[in-house]
Protein backbone atom coordinates (compact mmCIF):
# COMPACT_ATOMS: atom_id res chain seq x y z
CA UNK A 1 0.00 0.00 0.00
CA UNK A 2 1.37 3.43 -0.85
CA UNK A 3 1.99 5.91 1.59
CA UNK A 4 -1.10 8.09 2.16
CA UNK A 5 -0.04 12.40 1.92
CA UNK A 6 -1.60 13.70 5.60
CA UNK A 7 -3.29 16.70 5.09
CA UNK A 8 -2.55 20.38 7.07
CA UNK A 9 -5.51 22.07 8.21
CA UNK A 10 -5.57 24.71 5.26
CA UNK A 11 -5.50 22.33 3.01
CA UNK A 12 -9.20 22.03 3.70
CA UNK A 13 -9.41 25.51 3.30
CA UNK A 14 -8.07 25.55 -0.07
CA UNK A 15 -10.25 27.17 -2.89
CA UNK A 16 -10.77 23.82 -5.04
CA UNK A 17 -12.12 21.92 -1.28
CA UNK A 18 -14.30 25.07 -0.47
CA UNK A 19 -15.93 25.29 -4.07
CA UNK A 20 -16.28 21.20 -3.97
CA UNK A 21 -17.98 22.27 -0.32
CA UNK A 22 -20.52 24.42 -2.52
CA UNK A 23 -21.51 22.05 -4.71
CA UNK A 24 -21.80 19.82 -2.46
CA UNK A 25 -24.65 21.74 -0.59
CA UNK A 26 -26.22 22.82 -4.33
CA UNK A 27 -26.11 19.29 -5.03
CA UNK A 28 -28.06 18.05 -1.26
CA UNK A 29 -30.38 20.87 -1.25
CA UNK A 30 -33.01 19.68 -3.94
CA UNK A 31 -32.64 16.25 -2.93
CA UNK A 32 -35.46 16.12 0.45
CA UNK A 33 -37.03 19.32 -1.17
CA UNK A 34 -38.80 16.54 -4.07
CA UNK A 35 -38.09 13.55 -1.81
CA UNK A 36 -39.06 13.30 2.42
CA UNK A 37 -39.59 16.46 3.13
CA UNK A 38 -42.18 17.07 0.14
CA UNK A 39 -44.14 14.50 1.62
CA UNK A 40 -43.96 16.14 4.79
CA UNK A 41 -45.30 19.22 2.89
CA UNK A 42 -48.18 16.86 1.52
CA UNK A 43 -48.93 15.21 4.62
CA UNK A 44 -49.59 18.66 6.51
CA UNK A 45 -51.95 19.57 3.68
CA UNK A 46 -54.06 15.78 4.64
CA UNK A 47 -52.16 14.08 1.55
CA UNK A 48 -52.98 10.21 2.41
CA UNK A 49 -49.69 8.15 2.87
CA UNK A 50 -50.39 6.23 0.00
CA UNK A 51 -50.12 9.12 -2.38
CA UNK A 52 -47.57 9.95 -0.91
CA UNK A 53 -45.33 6.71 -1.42
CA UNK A 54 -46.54 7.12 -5.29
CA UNK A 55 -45.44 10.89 -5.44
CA UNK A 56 -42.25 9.90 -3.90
CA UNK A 57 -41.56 7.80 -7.21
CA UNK A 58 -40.79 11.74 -8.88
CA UNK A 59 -37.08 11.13 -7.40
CA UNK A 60 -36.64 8.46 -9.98
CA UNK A 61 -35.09 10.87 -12.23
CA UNK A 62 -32.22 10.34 -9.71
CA UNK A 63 -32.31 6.44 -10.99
CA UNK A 64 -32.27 7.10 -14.46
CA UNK A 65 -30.04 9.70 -15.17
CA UNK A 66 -27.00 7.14 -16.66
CA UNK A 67 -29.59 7.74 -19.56
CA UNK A 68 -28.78 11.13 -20.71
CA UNK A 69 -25.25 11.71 -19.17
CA UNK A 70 -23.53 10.34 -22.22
CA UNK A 71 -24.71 14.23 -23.38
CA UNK A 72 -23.13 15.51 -20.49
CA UNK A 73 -19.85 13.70 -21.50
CA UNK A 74 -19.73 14.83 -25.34
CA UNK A 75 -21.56 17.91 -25.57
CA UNK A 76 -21.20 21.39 -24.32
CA UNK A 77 -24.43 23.09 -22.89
CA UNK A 78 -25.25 25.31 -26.01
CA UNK A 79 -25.14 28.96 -24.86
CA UNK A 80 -22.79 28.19 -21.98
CA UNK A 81 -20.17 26.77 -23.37
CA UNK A 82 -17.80 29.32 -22.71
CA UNK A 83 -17.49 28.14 -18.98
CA UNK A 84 -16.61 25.12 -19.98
CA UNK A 85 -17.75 21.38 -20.39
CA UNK A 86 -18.94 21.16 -16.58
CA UNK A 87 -19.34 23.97 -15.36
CA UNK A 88 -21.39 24.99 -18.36
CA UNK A 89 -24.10 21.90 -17.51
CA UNK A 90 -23.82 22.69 -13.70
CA UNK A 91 -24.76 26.44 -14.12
CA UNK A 92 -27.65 25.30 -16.45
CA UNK A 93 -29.13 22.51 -14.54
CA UNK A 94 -28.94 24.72 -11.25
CA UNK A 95 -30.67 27.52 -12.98
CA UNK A 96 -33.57 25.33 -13.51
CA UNK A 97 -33.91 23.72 -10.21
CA UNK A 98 -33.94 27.45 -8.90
CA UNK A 99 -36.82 28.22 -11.01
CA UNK A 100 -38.65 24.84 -10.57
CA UNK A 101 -38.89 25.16 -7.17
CA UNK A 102 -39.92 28.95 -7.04
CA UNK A 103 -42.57 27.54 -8.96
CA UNK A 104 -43.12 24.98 -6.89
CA UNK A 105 -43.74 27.42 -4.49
CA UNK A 106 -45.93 29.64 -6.35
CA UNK A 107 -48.24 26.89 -7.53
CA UNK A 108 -48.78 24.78 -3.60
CA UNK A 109 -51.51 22.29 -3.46
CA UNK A 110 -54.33 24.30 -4.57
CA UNK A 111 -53.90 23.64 -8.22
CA UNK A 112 -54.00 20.01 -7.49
CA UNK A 113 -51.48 17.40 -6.82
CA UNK A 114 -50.68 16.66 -10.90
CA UNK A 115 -48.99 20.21 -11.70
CA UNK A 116 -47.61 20.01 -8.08
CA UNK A 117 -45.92 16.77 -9.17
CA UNK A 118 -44.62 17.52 -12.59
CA UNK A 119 -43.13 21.01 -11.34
CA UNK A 120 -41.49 18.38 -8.87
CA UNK A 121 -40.21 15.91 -11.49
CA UNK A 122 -39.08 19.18 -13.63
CA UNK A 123 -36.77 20.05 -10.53
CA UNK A 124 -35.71 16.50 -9.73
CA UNK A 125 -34.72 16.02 -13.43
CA UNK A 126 -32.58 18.93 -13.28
CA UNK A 127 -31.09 18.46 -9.89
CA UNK A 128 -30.22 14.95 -11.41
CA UNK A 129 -28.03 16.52 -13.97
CA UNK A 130 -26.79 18.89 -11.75
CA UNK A 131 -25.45 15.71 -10.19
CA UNK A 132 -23.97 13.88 -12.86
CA UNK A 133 -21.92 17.01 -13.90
CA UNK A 134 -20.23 17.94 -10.14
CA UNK A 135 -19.93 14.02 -9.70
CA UNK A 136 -17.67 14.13 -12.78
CA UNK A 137 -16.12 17.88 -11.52
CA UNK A 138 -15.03 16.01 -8.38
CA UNK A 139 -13.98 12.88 -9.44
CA UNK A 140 -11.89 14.80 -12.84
CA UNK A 141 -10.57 17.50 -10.66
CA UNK A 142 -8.73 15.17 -8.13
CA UNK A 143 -4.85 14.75 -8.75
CA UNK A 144 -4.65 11.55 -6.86
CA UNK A 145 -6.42 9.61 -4.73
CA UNK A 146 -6.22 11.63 -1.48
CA UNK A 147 -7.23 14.58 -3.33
CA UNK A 148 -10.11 12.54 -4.57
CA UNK A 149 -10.56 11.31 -0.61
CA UNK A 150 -10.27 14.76 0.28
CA UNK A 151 -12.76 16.36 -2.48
CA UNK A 152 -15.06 13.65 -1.40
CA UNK A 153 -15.74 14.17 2.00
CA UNK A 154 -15.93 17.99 1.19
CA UNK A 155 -18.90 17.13 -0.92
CA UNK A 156 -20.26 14.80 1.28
CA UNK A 157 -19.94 17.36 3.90
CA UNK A 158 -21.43 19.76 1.61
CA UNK A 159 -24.24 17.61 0.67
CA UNK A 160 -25.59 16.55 4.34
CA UNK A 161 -25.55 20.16 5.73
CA UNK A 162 -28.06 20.63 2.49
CA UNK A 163 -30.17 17.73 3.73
CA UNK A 164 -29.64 19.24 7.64
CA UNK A 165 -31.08 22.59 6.24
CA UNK A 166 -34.30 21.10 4.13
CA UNK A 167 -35.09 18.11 6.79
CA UNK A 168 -35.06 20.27 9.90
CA UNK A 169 -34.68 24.39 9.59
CA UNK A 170 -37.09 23.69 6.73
CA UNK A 171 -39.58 22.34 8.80
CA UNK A 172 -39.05 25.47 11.74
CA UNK A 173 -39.33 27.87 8.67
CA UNK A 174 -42.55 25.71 7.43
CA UNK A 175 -43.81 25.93 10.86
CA UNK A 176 -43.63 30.04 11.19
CA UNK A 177 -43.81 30.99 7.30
CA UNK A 178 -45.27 28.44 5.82
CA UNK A 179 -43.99 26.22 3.18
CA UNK A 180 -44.77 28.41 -0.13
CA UNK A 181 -42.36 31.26 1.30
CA UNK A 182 -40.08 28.27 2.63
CA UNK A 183 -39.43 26.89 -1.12
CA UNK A 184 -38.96 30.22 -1.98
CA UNK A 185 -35.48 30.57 -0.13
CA UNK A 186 -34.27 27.00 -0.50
CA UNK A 187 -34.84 28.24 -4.85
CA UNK A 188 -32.88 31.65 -3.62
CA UNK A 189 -30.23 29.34 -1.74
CA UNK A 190 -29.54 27.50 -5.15
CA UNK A 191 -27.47 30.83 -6.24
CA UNK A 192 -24.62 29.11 -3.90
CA UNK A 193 -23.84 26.39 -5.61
CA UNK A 194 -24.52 28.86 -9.20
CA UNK A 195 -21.70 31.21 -7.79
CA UNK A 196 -19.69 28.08 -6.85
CA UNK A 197 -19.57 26.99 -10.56
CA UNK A 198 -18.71 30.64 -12.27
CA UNK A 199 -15.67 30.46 -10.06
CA UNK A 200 -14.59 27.14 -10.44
CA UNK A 201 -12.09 25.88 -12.63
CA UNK A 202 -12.82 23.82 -15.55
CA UNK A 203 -10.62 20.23 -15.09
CA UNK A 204 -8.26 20.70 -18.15
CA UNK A 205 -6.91 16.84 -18.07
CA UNK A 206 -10.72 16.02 -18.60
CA UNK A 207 -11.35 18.33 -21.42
CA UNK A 208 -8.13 17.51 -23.44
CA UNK A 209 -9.78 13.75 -23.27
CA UNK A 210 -12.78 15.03 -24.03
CA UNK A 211 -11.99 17.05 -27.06
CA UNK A 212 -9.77 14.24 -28.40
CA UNK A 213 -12.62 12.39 -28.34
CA UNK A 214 -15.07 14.48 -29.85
CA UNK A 215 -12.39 14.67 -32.86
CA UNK A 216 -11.40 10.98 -33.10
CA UNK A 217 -15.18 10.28 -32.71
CA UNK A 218 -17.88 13.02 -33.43
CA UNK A 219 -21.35 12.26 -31.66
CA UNK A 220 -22.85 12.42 -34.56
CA UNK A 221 -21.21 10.45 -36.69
CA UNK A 222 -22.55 6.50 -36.15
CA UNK A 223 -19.16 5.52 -34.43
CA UNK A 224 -19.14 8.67 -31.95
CA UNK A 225 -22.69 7.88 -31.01
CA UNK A 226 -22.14 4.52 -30.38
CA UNK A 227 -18.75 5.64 -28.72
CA UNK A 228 -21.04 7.75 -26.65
CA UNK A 229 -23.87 5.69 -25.45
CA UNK A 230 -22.11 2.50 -25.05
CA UNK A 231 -17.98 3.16 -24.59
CA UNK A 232 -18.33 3.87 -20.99
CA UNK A 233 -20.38 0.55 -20.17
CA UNK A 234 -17.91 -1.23 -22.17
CA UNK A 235 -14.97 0.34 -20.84
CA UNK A 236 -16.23 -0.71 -17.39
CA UNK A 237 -17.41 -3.87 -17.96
CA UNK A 238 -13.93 -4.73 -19.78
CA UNK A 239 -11.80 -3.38 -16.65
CA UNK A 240 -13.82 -5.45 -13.62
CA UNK A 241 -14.99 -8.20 -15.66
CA UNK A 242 -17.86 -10.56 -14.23
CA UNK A 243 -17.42 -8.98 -10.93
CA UNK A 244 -19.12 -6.07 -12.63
CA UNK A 245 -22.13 -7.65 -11.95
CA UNK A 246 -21.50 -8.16 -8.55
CA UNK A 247 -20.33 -4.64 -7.83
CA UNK A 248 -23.71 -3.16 -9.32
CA UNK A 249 -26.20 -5.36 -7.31
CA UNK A 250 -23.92 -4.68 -4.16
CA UNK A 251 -24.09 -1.13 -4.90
CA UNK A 252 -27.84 -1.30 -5.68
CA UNK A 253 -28.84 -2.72 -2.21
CA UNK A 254 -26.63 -0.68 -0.06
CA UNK A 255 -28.60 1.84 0.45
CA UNK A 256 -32.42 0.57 0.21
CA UNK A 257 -32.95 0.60 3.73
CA UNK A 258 -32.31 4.75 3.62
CA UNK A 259 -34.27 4.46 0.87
CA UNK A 260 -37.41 2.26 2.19
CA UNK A 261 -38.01 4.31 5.12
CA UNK A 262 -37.26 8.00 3.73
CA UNK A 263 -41.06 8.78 2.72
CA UNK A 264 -42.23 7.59 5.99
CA UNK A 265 -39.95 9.10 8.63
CA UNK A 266 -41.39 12.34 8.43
CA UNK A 267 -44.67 11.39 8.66
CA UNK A 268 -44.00 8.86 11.73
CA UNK A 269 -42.31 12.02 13.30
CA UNK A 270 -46.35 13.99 12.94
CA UNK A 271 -47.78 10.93 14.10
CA UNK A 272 -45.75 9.99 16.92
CA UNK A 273 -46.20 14.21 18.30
CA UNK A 274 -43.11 15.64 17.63
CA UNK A 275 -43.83 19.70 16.29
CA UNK A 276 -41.26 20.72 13.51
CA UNK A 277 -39.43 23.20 16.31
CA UNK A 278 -38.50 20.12 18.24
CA UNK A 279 -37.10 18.06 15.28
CA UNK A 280 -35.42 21.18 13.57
CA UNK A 281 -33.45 21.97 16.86
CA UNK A 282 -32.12 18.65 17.19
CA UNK A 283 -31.04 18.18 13.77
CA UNK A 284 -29.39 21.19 13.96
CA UNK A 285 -27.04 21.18 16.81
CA UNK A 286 -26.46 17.51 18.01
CA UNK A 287 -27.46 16.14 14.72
CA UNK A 288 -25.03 18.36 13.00
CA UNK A 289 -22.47 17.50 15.07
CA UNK A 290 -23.33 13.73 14.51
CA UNK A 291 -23.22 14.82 10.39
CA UNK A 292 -19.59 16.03 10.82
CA UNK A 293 -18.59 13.04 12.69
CA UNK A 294 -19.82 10.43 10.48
CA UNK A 295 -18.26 12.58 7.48
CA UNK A 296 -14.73 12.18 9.03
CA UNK A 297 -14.89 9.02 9.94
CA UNK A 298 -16.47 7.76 6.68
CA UNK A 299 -13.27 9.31 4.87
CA UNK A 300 -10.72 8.19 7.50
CA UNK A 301 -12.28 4.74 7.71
CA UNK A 302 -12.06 3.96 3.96
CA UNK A 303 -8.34 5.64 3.85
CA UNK A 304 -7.55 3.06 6.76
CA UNK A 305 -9.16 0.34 5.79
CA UNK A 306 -9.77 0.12 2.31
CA UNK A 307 -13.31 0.45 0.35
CA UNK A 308 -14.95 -2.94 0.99
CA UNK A 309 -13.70 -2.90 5.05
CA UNK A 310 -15.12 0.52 5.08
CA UNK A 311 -18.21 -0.19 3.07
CA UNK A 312 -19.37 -3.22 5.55
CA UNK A 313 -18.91 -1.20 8.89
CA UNK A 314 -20.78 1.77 7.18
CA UNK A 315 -23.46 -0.69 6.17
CA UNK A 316 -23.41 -2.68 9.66
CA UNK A 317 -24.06 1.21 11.62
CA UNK A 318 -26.42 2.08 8.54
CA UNK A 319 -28.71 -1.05 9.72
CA UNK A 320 -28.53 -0.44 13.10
CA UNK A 321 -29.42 3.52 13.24
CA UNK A 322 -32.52 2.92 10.82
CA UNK A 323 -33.72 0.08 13.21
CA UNK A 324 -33.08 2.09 16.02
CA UNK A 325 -36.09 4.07 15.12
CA UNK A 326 -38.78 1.76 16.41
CA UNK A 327 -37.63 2.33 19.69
CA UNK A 328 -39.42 5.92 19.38
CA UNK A 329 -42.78 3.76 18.76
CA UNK A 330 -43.02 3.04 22.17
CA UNK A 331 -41.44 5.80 23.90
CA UNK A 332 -43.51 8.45 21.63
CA UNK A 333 -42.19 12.15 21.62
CA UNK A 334 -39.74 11.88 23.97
CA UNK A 335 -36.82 14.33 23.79
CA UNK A 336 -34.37 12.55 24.91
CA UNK A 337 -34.44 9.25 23.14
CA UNK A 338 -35.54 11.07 19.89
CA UNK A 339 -32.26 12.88 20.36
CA UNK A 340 -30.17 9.58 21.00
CA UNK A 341 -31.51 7.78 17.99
CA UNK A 342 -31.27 10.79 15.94
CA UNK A 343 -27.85 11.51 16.35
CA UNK A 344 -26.82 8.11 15.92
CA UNK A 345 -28.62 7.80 12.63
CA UNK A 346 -26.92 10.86 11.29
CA UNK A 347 -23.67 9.62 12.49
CA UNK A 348 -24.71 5.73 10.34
CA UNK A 349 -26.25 7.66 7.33
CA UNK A 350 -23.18 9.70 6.92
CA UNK A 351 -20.52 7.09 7.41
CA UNK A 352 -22.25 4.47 4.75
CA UNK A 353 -22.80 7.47 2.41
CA UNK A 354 -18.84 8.81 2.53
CA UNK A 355 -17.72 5.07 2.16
CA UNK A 356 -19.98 4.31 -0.80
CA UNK A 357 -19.28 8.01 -2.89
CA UNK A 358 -15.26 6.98 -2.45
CA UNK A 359 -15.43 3.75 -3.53
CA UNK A 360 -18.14 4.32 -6.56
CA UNK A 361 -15.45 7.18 -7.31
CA UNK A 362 -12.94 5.00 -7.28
CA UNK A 363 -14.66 2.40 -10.32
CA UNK A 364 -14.68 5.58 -13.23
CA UNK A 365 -12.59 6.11 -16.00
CA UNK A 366 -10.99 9.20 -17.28
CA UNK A 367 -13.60 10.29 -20.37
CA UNK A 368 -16.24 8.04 -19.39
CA UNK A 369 -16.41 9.83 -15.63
CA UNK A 370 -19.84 11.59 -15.94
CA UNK A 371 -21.63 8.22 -17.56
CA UNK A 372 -19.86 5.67 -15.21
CA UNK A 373 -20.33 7.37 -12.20
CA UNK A 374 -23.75 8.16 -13.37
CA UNK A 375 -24.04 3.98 -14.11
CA UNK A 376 -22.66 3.37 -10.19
CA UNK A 377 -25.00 6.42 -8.96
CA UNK A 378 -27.91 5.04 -10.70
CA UNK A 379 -27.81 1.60 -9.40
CA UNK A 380 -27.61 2.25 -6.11
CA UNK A 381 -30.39 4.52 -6.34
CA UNK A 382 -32.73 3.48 -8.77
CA UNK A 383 -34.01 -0.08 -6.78
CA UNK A 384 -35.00 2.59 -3.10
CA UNK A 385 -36.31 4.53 -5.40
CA UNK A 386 -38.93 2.83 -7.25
CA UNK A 387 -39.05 0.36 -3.72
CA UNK A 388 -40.21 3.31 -1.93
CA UNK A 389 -42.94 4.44 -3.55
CA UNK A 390 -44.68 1.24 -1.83
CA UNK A 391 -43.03 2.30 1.86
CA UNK A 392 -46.91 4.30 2.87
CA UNK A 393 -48.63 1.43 1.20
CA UNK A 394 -46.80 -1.18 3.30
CA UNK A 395 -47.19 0.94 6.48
CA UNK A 396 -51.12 1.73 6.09
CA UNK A 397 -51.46 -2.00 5.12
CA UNK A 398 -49.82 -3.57 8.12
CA UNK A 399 -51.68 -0.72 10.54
CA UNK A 400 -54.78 -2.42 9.94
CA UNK A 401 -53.98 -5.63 11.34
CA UNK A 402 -51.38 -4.98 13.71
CA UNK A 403 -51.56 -1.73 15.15
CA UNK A 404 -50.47 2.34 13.37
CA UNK A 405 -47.03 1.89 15.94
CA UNK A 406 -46.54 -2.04 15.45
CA UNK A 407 -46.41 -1.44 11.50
CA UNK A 408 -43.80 1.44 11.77
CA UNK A 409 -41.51 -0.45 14.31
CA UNK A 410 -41.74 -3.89 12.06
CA UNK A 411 -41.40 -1.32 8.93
CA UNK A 412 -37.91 0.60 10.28
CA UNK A 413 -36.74 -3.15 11.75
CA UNK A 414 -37.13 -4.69 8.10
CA UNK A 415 -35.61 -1.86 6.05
CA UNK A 416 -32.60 -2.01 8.23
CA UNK A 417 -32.50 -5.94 8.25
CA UNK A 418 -32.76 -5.79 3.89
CA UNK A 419 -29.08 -4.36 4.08
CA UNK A 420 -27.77 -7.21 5.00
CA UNK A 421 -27.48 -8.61 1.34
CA UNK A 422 -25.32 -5.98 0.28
CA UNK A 423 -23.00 -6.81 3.02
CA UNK A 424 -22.80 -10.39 1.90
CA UNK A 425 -21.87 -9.59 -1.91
CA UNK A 426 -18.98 -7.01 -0.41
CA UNK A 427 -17.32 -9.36 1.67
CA UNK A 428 -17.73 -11.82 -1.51
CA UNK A 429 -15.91 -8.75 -3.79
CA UNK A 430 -13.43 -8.45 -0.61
CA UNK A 431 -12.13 -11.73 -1.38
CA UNK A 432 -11.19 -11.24 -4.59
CA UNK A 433 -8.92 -8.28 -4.43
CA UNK A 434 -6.63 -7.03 -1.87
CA UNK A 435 -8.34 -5.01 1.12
CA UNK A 436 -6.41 -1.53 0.98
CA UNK A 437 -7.28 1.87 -1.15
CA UNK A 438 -7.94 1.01 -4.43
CA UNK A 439 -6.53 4.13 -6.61
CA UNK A 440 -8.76 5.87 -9.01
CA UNK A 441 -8.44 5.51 -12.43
C-alpha cells in the first residue's frame, strides 16, 4: 500500500475543497425538497400516505439519469459553453432547479397534486443533472487519490448540511412561514452552488480527453454515437470483468434501507407528536455534530481500511441507526431518546454514504467519468427509489392488522434488516482483491 499524503488544516481551506464544499450543498439541497420532506409538505396539507409513497416515485429521475449523461460527456451546454464542459451543464441545470422550485412554491396544493408533481419531477430532473456534472467535476478534478478522498468528504460534507437545512430548519421555517415562502429561499439558496460553478475551474486533463474524443469520434457520426452511449459501459465492464455484476447489485442494495423508510420518517415524526421546532433543533445542533462526525470518519475509515472494510462497517451502523427508530414507537415524543436515535442515525447515514461516494469514485474512467459514475450512482439509487414508492402502502397496510405503531416499528426493523445482502456480496468482492485503497483511475 502506498503511503497516504496527511493533510494540514488549510489544506481544507483551499479554494478547489471550499468550491467542492458548494456544490456539495447545491447538489443536497433539492434532494429532500422533491423527496421526504415534500411528503412532509403533503402530509400537513391531509395528503394520504399512499399518495404519498406514489409521489415519492418523482425522485426516480435520480435512478435514471446514466440515460442522458452520455450528453453531459460529449456535448457542451449550447449557450454556456464558454465556462466550460462542466461547469457549463452545472450552471444550467442549477438555474432550472432554482426556477422549478420557485414555482413549486408559487403553484402549492391548490392547483392540485398533478402540476404540483410535474413542477417536482421538472426540478428532480434537473437536480439529477446537476449531479452527474459535479460528480464528474469532483472525481476529474482530483490529482490523486487523497485529493479525490479529500474532495469527497468535502462534498459529502457539503451535501448533508443541504439535507440538515431542508429536513429540519425547513420544517421550523414551514412551521412560522409556511412552506410556499419556505421553497422560496431553499430556490434563492440554489445561487450558492450557481456562484460556486462561475468560479470554479474547468478540469483541463478532462477536457483535453474530451476534445480528443469528440475529434477521433464526433457524436454524430454513427461511431461517436455509439462511442457515446455505449464506450463507458464497455470500458467498465472490460476493466472489472464478471465482478461487474457483482459490484452493481452490491451497490444497488446498499442503500435501500435509507431508501425504504425516507417517505415515511417524516410522517412517523407527525404521528408519533413531535412539532417541527422540536425536530429542527435537534437536527441542527447535536445532529449536526453527529453529520460532521460520520463525514470524518467515513473518509478516514475507507483511507484506513480500504473500500470494501469501510463499506461493511458503514453498512453494519447504517442497519442499526434505521432500526433504532422503532424504539421511538413506544417511547412516543420523547426528547431525549428522539435525540439519542437521531444523532446516531446521522452519524450511520453519513458514514455508509462517505464510504460508498469513495469507492463508486474510485470504479470511473478518465472520459467516461460523468456516464460511469452516473451507471454506479444510478444503481444504487434506482431499486429505493422505485421500492419506496410502496413504503406508505406497506405501512397503512400492516396498521390495519397490527396496530399504526406495530407497522412502523416492524417497517424501520425490516428496512434495516434488507441491508444485510449488500453486506454479503462485499465481503464476496473483498475476497477477490486485496483489502487496501484502491486508486482511481
Amino acid at each position: 500500500m502506498t503511503a497516504r499524503r496527511r493533510y494540514r488544516f488549510r489544506d481544507y481551506l483551499s479554494p478547489r475543497v471550499l468550491t467542492m464544499l458548494a456544490l456539495g450543498f447545491s447538489s443536497g439541497l433539492p434532494f429532500l425538497l422533491v423527496g421526504n420532506t415534500f411528503g412532509f409538505w403533503l402530509a400537513d396539507e391531509g395528503t394520504s400516505l399512499t399518495a404519498i409513497g406514489f409521489i415519492s416515485w418523482v425522485g426516480l429521475a435520480y435512478s435514471l439519469k446514466f440515460l442522458w449523461s452520455p450528453l453531459l460527456d460529449r456535448l457542451a451546454i449550447p449557450g454556456l459553453g464558454r465556462l466550460g464542459h462542466r461547469r457549463g451543464w452545472m450552471a444550467a441545470a442549477q438555474i432550472v432547479v432554482a426556477g422549478g422550485l420557485v414555482a413549486m412554491a408559487l403553484c402549492g396544493t391548490a392547483h392540485g397534486l398533478a402540476l404540483l408533481g410535474a413542477l417536482a419531477l421538472v426540478v428532480a430532473f434537473a437536480a439529477a443533472t446537476q449531479d452527474i456534472a459535479i460528480d464528474a467535476w469532483r472525481i476529474e478534478s482530483a490529482r490523486d487519490a487523497d485529493e479525490l478522498g479529500l474532495l469527497t468528504s468535502a462534498y459529502t460534507l457539503g451535501f448533508r448540511i443541504a439535507l440538515l437545512c431542508t429536513d429540519s430548519l425547513l420544517l421550523v421555517s414551514a412551521q412560522h412561514l409556511g412552506w410556499p415562502l419556505s421553497y422560496t429561499i431553499c430556490g434563492v439558496l440554489m445561487g450558492i452552488g450557481l456562484a460556486a460553478s462561475l468560479l470554479a475551474g474547468e478540469p483541463a486533463r478532462a477536457d483535453a480527453v474530451l476534445d480528443r474524443l469528440a475529434l477521433e469520434k464526433p457524436l454524430w457520426s454513427p461511431r461517436g454515437f455509439f462511442d457515446a452511449v455505449a464506450g463507458p459501459f464497455i470500458a467498465f465492464f472490460k476493466a472489472h470483468g464478471v465482478a461487474a455484476v457483482t459490484m452493481l447489485l452490491a451497490i444497488s442494495l446498499y442503500r435501500l434501507p435509507d431508501f425504504m423508510r425516507g417517505p415515511v420518517t417524516n410522517p412517523f415524526y407527525h404521528e408519533i407528536g413531535l412539532s417541527k421546532d422540536v425536530i429542527g433543533a435537534v437536527r441542527g445542533t447535536l445532529g449536526l455534530a453527529a453529520i460532521f462526525l460520520g463525514v470524518a470518519a467515513g473518509g478516514l475509515l475507507s483511507l484506513r481500511l480500504g473500500y470494501m472494510r469501510a463499506l461493511i462497517l458503514g453498512g453494519i451502523l447504517q442497519a442499526l441507526g434505521i432500526a433504532a427508530f422503532a424504539f421511538l414507537t413506544a417511547t412516543g415524543p420523547h426528547v431525549g431518546i428522539f435525540t439519542a436515535v437521531m444523532c446516531f442515525d446521522d452519524f450511520a447515514i453519513s458514514v455508509a454514504g462517505v464510504t460508498l461516494v469513495a469507492y463508486m469514485s474510485s470504479l470511473t474512467s478518465l472520459g467516461y467519468t460523468a456516464t460511469q459514475y452516473a451507471l454506479l450512482s444510478s444503481a444504487y439509487a434506482l431499486a429505493g427509489k422505485f421500492l419506496k414508492g410502496f413504503s406508505g402502502l406497506a405501512i397503512d397496510g400492516l396498521g390495519a392488522h397490527i396496530g399504526r405503531m406495530n407497522a412502523y416499528a416492524a417497517f424501520f426493523v425490516g428496512c434495516g434488516a434488507i441491508g444485510v445482502p449488500s453486506l454479503i456480496l462485499f465481503a464476496l468482492l473483498a475476497r477477490r482483491r486485496p483489502l487496501g485503497v484502491v486508486n482511481p483511475a
